[in-house]
Protein backbone atom coordinates (compact mmCIF):
# COMPACT_ATOMS: atom_id res chain seq x y z
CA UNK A 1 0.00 0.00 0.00
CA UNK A 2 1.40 3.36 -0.63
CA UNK A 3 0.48 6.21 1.24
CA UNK A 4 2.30 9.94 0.24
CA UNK A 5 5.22 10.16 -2.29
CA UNK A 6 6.84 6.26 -3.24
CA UNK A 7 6.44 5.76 0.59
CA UNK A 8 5.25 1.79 1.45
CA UNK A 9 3.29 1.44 4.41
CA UNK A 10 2.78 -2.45 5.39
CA UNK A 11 -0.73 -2.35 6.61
CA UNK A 12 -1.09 -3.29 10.71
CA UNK A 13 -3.01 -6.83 10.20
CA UNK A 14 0.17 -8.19 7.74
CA UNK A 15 -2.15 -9.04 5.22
CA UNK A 16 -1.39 -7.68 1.88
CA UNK A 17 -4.22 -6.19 -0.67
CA UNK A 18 -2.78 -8.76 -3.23
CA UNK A 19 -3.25 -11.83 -0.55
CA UNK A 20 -6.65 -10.70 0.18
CA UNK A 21 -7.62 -10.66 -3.29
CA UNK A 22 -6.42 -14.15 -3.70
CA UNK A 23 -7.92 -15.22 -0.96
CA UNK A 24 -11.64 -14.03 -1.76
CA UNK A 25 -11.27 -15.26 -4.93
CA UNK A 26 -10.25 -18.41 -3.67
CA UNK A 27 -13.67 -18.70 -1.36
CA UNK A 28 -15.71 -17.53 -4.36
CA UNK A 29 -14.06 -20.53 -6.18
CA UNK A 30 -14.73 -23.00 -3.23
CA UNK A 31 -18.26 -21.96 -2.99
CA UNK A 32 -19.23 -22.04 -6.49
CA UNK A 33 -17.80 -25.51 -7.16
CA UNK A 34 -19.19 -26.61 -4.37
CA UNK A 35 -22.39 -26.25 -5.41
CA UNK A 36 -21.78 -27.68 -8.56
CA UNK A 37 -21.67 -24.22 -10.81
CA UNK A 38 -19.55 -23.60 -13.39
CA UNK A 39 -18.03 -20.13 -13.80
CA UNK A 40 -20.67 -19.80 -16.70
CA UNK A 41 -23.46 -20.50 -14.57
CA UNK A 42 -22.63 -17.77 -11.85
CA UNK A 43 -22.38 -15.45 -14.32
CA UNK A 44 -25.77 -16.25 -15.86
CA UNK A 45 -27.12 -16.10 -12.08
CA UNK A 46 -25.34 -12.42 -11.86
CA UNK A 47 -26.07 -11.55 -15.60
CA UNK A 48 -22.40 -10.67 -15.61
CA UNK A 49 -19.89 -11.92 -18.40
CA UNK A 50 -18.52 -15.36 -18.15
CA UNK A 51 -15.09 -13.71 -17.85
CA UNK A 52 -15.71 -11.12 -14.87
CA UNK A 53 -16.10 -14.34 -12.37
CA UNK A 54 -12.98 -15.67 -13.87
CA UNK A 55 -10.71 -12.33 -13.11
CA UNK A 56 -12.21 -11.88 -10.06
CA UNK A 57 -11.57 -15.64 -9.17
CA UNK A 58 -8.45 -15.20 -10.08
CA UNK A 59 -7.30 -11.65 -8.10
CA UNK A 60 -7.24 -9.96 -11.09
CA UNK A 61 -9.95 -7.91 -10.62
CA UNK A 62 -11.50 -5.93 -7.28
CA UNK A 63 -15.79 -6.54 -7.71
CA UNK A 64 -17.46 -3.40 -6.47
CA UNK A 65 -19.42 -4.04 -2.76
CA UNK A 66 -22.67 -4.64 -4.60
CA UNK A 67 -21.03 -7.46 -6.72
CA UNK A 68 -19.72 -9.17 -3.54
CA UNK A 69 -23.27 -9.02 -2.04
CA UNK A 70 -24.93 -10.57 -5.30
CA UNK A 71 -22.23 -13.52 -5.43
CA UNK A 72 -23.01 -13.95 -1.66
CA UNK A 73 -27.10 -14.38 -2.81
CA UNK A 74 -26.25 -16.10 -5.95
CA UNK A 75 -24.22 -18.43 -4.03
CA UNK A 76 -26.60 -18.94 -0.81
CA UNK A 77 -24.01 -17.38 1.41
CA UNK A 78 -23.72 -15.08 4.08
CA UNK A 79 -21.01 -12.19 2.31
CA UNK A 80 -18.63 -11.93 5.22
CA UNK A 81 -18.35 -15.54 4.30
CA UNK A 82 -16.55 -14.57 1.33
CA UNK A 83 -14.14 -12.20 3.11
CA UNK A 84 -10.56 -13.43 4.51
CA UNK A 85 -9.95 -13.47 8.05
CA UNK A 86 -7.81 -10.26 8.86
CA UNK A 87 -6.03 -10.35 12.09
CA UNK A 88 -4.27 -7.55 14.01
């Protein structure tokens, strides 16, 4: 994370924004294919392109908050489910 002029700042809970992308879009993964969906079917579910649930499974791109809740419904699932576990 940077925060002023080329100055890294390591956030407090040692989880990095990269991890934490990885890791939701590792749970998003888990979830779907555990209920048997293709990528193809979430996205019909969401109305979203095929491709969107594939970069965001894959941490290469950040859903807005209203995407995360309608993946949470879509997948039966409470949202914070879908979050990783940050610790201080």
């Amino acid at each position: 994370m940077r925060h002023g002029k080329g100055v890294r700042v390591r956030p407090p809970f040692g989880l990095q924004p990269d991890d934490f992308l990885i890791e939701f879009g590792r749970r998003i993964r888990e979830a779907r294919t555990a209920r048997g969906l293709t990528q193809e079917e979430l996205a019909r579910k969401l109305k979203i392109d095929p491709a969107q649930i594939s970069l965001i499974e894959g941490a290469q791109r950040e859903p807005r908050l209203r995407t995360v809740f309608r993946i949470a419904v879509a997948l039966s699932i409470e949202p914070r489910d879908l979050m990783p576990v940050v610790r201080r």
